[in-house]
Protein backbone atom coordinates (compact mmCIF):
# COMPACT_ATOMS: atom_id res chain seq x y z
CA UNK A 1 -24.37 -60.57 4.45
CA UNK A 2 -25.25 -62.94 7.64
CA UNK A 3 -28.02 -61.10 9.77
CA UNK A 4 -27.58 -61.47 13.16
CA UNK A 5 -29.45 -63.75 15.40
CA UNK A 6 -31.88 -62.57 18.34
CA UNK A 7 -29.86 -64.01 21.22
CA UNK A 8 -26.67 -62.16 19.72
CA UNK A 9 -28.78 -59.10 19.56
CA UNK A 10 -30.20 -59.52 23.29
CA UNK A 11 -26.53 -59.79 24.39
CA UNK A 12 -25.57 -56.43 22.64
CA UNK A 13 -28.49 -55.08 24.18
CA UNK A 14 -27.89 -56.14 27.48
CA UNK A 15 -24.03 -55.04 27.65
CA UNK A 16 -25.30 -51.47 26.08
CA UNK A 17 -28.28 -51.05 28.68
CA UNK A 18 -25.51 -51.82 31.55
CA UNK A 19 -23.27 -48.95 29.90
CA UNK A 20 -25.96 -46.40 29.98
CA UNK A 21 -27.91 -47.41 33.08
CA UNK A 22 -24.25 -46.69 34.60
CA UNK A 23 -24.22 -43.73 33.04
CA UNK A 24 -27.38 -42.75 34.12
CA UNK A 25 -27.22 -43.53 37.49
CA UNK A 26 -24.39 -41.55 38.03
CA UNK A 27 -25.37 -38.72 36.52
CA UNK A 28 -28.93 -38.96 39.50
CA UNK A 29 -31.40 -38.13 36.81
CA UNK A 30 -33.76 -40.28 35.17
CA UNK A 31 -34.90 -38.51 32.52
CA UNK A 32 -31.16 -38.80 31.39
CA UNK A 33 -31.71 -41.96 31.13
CA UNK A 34 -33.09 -41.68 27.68
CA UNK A 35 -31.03 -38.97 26.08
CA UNK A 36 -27.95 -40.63 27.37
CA UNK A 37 -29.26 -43.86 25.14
CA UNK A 38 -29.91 -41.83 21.83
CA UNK A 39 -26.71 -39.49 21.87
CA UNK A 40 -24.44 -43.14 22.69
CA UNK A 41 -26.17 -45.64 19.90
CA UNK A 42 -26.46 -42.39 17.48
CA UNK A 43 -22.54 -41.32 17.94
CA UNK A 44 -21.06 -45.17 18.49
CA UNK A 45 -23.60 -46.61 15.19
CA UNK A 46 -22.04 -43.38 13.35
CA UNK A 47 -18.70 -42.90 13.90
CA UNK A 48 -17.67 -46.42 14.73
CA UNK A 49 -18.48 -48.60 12.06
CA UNK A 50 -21.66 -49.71 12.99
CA UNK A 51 -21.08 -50.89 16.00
CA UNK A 52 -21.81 -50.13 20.26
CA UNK A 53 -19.60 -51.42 22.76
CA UNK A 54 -22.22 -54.52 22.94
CA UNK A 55 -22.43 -54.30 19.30
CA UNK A 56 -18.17 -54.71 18.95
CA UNK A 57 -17.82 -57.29 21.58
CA UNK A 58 -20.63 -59.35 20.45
CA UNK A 59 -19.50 -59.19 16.69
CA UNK A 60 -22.30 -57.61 15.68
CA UNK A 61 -22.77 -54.56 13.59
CA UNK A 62 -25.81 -52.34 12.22
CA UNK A 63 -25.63 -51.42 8.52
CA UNK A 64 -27.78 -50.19 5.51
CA UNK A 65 -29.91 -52.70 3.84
CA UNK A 66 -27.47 -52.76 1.29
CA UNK A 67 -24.46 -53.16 3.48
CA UNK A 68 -23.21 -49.43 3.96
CA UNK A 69 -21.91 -46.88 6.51
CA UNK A 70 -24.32 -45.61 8.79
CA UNK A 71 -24.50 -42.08 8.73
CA UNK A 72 -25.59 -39.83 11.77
CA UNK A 73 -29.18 -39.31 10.45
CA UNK A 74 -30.04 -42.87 10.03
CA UNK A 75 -28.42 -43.40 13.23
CA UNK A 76 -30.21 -40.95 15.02
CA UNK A 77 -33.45 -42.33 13.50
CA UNK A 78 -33.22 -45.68 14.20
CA UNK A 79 -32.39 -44.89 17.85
CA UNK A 80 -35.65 -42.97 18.42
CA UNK A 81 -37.82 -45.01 16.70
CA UNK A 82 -36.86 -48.16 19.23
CA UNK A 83 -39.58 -46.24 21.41
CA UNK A 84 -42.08 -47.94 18.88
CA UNK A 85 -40.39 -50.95 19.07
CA UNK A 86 -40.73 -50.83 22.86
CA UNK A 87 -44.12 -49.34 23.45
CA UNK A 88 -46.40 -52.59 22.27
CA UNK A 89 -44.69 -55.28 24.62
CA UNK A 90 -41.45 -54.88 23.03
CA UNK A 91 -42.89 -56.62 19.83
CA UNK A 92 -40.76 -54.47 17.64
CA UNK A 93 -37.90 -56.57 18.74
CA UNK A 94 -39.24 -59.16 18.61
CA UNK A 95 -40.34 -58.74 15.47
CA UNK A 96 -37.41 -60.15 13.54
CA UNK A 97 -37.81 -63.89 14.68
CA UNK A 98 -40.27 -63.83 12.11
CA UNK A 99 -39.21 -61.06 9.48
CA UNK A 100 -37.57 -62.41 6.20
CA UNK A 101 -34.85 -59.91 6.59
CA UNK A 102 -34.24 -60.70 10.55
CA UNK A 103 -35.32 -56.71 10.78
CA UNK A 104 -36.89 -54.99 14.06
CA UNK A 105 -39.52 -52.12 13.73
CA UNK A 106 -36.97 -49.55 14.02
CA UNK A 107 -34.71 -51.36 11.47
CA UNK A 108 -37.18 -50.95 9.19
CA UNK A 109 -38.27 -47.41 10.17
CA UNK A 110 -34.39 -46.72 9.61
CA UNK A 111 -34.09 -48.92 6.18
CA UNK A 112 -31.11 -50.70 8.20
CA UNK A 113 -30.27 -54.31 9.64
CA UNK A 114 -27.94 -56.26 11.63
CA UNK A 115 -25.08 -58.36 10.74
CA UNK A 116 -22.40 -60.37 12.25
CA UNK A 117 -19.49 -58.38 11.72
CA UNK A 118 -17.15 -61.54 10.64
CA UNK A 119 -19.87 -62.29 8.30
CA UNK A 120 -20.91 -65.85 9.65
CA UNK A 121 -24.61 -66.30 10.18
CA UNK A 122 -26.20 -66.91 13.66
């Protein structure tokens, strides 16, 4: 399985924080902010193989360490726990530049990573 490379992930990131800041903004609360971003990566990761709409158009897809389905649970999980990720500097992210198994905190916290979805590494 080819992990996924940072810049990839920063994309899908970026495309997904767009979405929900959208989302958020037009609902006028901030606080929304937040749920919005847990109930969209735990429902998309989920039900739709893995992937966000960043995820999907970047190629990119979350899965177990062993290459399965993401269940809800797991999902759910691993979107919460980017608040560790994000609290020190954002060194969670960050964190799989440097990781053997390209994970991030919460992809480790959630026993998943992050593969290109056409299986070609970078």
């Amino acid at each position: 399985m080819a992990k996924a490379g940072f810049w990839r992930r920063f994309a899908a990131v970026f495309i997904d924080g767009v979405i929900i800041g959208g989302l958020g903004y037009a609902s006028g609360r901030n606080a929304a902010g937040f749920v919005l971003t847990v109930v969209y990566e735990t429902i998309l990761i989920s039900q739709w193989n893995g992937q966000t709409v960043g995820k999907k158009l970047l190629g990119i897809r979350v899965t177990t360490v062993d290459g399965g389905r993401i269940d809800w649970v797991k999902a759910l999980i691993r979107s919460v726990s980017k608040i560790l990720s994000t609290i020190p500097l954002c060194l969670g992210y960050f964190w799989m530049l440097w990781d053997p198994n390209s994970q991030t905190w919460h992809d480790k916290i959630a026993a998943t990573v992050v593969a290109r979805a056409d299986g070609v590494a970078g």
